[in-house]
Protein backbone atom coordinates (compact mmCIF):
# COMPACT_ATOMS: atom_id res chain seq x y z
CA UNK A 1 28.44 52.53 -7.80
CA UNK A 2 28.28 56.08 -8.93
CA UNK A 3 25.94 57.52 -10.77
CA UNK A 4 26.52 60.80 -12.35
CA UNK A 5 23.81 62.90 -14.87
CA UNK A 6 25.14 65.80 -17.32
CA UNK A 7 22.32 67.52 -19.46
CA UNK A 8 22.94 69.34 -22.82
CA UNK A 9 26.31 68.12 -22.85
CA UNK A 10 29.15 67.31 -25.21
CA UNK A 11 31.29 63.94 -26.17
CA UNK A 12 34.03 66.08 -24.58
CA UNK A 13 32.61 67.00 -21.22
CA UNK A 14 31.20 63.17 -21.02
CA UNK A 15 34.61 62.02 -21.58
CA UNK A 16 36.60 64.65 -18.82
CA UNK A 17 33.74 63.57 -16.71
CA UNK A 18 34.44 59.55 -16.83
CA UNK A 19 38.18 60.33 -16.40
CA UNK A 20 37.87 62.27 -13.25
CA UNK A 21 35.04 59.66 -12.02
CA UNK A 22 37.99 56.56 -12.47
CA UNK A 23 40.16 59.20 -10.80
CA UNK A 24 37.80 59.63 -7.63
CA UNK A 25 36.74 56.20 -7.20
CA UNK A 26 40.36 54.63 -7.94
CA UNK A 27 39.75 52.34 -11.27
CA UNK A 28 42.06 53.61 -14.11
CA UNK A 29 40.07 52.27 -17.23
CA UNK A 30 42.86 49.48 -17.50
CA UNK A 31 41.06 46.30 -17.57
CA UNK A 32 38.36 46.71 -20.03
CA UNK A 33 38.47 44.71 -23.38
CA UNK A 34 36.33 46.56 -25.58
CA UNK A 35 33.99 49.10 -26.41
CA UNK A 36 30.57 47.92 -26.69
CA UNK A 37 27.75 50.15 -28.31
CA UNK A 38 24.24 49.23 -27.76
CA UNK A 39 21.82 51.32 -30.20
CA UNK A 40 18.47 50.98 -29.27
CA UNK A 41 14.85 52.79 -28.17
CA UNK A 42 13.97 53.88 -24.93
CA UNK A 43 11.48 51.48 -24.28
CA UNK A 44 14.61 48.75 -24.85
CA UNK A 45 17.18 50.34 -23.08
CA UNK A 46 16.53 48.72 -19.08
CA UNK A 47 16.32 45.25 -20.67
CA UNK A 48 19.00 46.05 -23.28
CA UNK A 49 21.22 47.40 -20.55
CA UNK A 50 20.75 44.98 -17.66
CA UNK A 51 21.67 42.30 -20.60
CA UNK A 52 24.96 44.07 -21.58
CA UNK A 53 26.16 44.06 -17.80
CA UNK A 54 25.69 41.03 -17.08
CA UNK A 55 27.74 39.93 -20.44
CA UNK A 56 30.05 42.70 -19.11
CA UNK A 57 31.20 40.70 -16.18
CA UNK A 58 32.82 38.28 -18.06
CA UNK A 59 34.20 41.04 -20.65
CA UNK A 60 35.04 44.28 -19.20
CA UNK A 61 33.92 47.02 -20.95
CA UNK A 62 32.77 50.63 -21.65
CA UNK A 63 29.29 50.34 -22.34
CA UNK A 64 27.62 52.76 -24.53
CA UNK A 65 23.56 52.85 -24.76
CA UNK A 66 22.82 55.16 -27.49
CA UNK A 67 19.06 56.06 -27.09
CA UNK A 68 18.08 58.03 -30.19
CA UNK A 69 14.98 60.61 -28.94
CA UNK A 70 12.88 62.98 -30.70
CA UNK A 71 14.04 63.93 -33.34
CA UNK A 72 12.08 67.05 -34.18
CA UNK A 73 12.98 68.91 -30.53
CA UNK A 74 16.59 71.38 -30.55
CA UNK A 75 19.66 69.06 -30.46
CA UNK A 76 20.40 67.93 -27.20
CA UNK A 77 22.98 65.22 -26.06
CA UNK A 78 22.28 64.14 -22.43
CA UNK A 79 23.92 61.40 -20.51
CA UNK A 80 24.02 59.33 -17.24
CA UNK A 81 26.97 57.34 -16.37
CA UNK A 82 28.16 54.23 -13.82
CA UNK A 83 31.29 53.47 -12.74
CA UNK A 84 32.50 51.69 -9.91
CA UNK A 85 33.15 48.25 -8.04
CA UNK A 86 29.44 46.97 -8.85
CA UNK A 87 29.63 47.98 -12.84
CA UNK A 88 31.99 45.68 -14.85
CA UNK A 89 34.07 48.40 -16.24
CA UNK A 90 31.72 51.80 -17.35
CA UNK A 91 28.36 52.33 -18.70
CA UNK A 92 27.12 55.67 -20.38
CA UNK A 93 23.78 56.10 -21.63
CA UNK A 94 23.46 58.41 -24.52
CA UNK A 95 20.22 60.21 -24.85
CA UNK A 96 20.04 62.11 -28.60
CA UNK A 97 17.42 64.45 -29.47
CA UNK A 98 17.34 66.85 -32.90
CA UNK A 99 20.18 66.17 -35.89
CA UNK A 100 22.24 64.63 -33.27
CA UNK A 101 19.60 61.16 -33.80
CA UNK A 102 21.02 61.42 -37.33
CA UNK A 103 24.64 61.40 -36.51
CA UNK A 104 25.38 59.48 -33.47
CA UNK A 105 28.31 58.46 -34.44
CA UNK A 106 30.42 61.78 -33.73
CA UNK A 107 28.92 61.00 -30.32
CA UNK A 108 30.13 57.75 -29.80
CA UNK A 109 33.33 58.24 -32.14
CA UNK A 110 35.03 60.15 -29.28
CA UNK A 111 34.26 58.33 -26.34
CA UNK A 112 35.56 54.77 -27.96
CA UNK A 113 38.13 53.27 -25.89
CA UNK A 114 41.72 53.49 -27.45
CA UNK A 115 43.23 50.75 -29.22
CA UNK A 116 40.45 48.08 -28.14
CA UNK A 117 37.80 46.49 -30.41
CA UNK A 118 34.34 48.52 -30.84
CA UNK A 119 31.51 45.91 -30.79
CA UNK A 120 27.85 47.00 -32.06
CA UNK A 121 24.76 45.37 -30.86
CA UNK A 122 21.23 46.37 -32.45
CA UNK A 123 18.98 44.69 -29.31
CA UNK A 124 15.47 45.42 -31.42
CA UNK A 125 14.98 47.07 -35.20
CA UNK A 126 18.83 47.46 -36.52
CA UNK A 127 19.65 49.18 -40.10
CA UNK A 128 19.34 47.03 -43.61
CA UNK A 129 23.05 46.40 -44.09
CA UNK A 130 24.78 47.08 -40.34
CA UNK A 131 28.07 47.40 -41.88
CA UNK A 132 27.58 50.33 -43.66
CA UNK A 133 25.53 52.01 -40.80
CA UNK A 134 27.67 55.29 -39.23
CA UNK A 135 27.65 53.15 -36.07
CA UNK A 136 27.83 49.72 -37.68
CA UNK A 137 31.36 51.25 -39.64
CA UNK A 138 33.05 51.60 -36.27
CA UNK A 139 32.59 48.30 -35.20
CA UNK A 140 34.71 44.83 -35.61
CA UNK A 141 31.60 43.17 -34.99
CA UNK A 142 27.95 43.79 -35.70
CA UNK A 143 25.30 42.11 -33.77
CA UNK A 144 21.94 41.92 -34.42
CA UNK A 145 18.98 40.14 -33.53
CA UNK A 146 16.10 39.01 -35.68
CA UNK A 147 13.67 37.28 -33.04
CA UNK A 148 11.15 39.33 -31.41
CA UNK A 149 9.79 41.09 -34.96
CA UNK A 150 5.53 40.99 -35.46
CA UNK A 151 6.92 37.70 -38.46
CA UNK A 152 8.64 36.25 -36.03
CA UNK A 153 11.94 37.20 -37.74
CA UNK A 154 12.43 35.39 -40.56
CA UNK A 155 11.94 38.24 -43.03
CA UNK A 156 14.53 40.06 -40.92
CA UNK A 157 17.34 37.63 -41.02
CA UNK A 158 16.63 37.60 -44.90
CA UNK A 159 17.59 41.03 -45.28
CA UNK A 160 20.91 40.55 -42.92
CA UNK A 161 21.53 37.56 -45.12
CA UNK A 162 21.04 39.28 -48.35
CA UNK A 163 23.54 42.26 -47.18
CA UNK A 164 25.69 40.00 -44.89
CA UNK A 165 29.27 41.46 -44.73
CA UNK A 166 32.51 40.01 -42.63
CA UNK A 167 31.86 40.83 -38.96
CA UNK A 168 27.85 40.42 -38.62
CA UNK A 169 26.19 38.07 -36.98
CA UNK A 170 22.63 37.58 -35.29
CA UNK A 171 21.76 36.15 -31.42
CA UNK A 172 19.15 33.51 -33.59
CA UNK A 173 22.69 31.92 -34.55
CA UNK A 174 24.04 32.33 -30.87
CA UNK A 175 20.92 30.34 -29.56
CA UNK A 176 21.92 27.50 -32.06
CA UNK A 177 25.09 26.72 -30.35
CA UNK A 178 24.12 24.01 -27.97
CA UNK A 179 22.23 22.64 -30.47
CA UNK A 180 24.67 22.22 -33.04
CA UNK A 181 27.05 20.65 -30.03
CA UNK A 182 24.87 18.27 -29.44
CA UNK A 183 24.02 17.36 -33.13
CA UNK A 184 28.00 17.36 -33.97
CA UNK A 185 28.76 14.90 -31.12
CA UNK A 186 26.09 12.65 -32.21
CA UNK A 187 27.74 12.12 -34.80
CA UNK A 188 31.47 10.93 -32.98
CA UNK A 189 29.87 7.11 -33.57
CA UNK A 190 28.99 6.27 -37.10
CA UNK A 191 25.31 6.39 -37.50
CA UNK A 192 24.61 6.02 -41.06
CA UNK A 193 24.43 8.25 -44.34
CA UNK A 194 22.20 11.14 -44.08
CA UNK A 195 19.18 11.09 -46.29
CA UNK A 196 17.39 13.64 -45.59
CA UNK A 197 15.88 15.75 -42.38
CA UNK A 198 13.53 18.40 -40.67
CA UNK A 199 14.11 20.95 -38.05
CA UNK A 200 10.92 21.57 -35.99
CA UNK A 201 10.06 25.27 -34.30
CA UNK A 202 7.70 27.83 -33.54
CA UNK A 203 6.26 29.26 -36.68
CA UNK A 204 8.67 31.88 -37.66
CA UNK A 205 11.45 31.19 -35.31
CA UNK A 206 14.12 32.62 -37.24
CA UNK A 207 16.73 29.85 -35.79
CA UNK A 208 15.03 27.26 -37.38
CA UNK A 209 15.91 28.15 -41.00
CA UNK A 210 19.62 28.78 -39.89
CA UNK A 211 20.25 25.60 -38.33
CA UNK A 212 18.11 23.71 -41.48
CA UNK A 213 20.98 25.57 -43.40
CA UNK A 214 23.80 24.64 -41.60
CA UNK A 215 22.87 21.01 -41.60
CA UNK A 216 22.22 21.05 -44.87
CA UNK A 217 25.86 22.49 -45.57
CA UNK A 218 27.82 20.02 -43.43
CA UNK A 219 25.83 16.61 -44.27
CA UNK A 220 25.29 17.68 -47.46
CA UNK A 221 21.52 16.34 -47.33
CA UNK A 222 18.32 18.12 -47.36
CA UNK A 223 16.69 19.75 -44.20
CA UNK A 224 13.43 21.63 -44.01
CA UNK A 225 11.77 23.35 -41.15
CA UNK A 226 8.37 22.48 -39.96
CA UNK A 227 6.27 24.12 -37.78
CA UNK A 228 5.83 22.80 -33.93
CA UNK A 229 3.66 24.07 -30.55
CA UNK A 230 6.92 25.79 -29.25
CA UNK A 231 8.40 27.28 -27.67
CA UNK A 232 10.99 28.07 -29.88
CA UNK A 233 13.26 25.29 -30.96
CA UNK A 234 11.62 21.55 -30.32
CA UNK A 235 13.02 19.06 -32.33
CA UNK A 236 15.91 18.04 -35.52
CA UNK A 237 15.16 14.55 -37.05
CA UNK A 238 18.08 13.00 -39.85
CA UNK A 239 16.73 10.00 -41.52
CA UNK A 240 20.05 7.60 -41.71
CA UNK A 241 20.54 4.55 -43.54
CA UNK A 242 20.60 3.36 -39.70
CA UNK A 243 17.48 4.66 -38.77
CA UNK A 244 16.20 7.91 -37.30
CA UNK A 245 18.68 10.29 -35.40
CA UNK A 246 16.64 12.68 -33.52
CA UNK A 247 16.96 15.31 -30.96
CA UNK A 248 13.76 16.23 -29.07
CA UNK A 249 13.14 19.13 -26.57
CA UNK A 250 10.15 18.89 -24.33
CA UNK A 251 10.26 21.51 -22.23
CA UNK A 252 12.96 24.53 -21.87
CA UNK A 253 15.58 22.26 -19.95
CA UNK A 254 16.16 18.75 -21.38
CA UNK A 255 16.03 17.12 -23.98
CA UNK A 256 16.00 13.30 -25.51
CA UNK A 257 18.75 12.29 -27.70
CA UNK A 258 17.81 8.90 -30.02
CA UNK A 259 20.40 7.08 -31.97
CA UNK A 260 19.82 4.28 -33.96
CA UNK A 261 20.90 1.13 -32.31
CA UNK A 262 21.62 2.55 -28.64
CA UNK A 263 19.29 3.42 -26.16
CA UNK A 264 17.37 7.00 -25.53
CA UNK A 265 19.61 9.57 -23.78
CA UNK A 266 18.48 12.95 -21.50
CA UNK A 267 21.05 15.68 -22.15
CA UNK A 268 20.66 19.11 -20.82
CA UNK A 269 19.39 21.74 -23.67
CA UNK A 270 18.65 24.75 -21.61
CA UNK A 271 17.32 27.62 -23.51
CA UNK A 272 19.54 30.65 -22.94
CA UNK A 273 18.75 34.36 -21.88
CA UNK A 274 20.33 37.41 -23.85
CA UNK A 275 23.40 37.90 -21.42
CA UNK A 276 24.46 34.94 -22.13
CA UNK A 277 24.41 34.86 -25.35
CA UNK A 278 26.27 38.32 -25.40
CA UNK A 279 28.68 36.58 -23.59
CA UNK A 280 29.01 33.75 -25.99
CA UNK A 281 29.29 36.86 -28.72
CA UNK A 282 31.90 38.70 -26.89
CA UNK A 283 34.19 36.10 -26.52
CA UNK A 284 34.78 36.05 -30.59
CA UNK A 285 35.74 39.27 -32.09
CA UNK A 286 37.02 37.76 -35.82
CA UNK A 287 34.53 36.71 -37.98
CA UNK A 288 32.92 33.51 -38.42
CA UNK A 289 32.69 31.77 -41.71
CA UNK A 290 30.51 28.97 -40.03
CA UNK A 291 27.71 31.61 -39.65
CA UNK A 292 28.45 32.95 -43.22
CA UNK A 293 28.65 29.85 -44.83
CA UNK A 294 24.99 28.89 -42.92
CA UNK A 295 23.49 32.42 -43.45
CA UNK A 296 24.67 31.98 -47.11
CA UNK A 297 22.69 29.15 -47.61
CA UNK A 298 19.97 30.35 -45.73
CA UNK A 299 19.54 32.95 -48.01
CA UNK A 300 19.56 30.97 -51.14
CA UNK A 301 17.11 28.52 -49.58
CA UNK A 302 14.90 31.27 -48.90
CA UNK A 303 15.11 33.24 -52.37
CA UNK A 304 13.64 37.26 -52.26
């Protein structure tokens, strides 16, 4: 891999710079899928980065880190870049200081690949309403991510539901996924009329609430959220006119899946790192009315 630093520099420079990079090392930027933009603070950016790689290698891509600085020094725009046959297509990390940490979009704007999708991904604190952010209007898709906040999240994911437009979505609704797989093929065997249920978590865990709304929109039967020992995610019990349908996680690996009528059952309910659920992101670039319709709900469950 090549690494290459440019201080005080311009979008323009950055850009002749990556060309004649791909030039000397022999990788024409053919290949990459997307554009992905990854706004966050310097004390982020290693984990942020290392996450976006990895996610990388299954989606090749120009990476941008956009690592907004002080912003009372002189404007400055410095930047590092990767490319080569260890980096899954091209990183560049943006470092803004001055006015430019007000405007880093005329950064970014020019170093976007050409007719590609431009994903944005908020790792830590992300603006109120991400589609109408300078970054967040450049994007298809707007991640963000509401775990990890001193409330555990919840009040965060409340604002992204009140404001929620086409195109956003959050990693506490990427974590959900092998949940909800496992809940929806429970139910490929009758097992009764749902009455009611309760999703237990961590206090705060901002999945909990989501997944408590998006059973309650596909069963059509209440589902709170209760508070558990952790970590995160530990249990979803439906009271059927069966009997109790429950899935229980005791540690961060397996879990016990109870029907009524048929004996216990271990599945595997590992809890996932950030790549991959970057990965899981990447690989849908339209927008997904199963999130909206949960965060909907989620956000007249849990009224401002």
């Amino acid at each position: 891999m090549t690494t290459f630093m440019l201080s005080d520099t311009t979008a323009g420079k950055i850009s002749a710079q990556l060309t004649l990079l791909r030039h000397q090392m022999g990788a024409p930027a053919i290949g990459m899928v997307l554009t992905l933009v990854v706004v966050c603070e310097e004390r982020d950016q290693y984990d942020s980065l290392r996450a976006a790689s990895d996610a990388a290698r299954e989606h090749p891509s120009r990476i941008l880190v956009v690592v907004q600085r002080e912003p009372d020094e002189p404007n400055r725009l410095d930047a590092e870049l990767r490319i080569g046959e260890s980096t899954p297509g091209e990183i560049v990390v943006l470092r803004l200081y001055g006015e430019l940490t007000q405007h880093a979009d005329s950064v970014v704007s020019p170093l976007l690949l050409p007719d590609t999708p431009v994903v944005a991904w908020w790792p830590g604190k992300a603006p109120q309403v991400p589609a109408r952010d300078p970054i967040g209007v450049l994007a298809l898709r707007r991640i963000t991510d509401a775990k990890g906040f001193d409330d555990g999240g919840i009040e965060e994911l409340k604002s992204k539901a009140k404001h929620y437009t086409p195109g956003d979505t959050d990693l506490s609704w990427a974590r959900l996924t092998p949940w909800r797989s496992l809940l929806a093929a429970a139910f490929d065997q009758p097992v009764g009329e749902v009455a009611e249920g309760v999703v237990e978590a961590a206090a705060g865990h901002p999945s909990a609430p989501l997944l408590a709304a998006w059973l309650t929109e596909r069963l059509g039967a209440p589902v709170t959220v209760a508070d558990s020992p952790g970590p995160g995610l530990t249990a979803v019990r439906l009271r059927t006119s069966d009997g109790e349908l429950s899935v229980v996680r005791s540690d961060a690996r397996l879990a016990t899946l109870s029907r009524p009528g048929q004996p216990d059952r271990n599945v595997a309910l590992a809890r996932r790192n950030t790549s991959e659920l970057m990965a899981e992101e990447l690989r849908r670039l339209d927008s997904d009315e199963t999130y909206e319709a949960a965060v909907k709900r989620f956000a007249r469950t849990y009224p401002f």
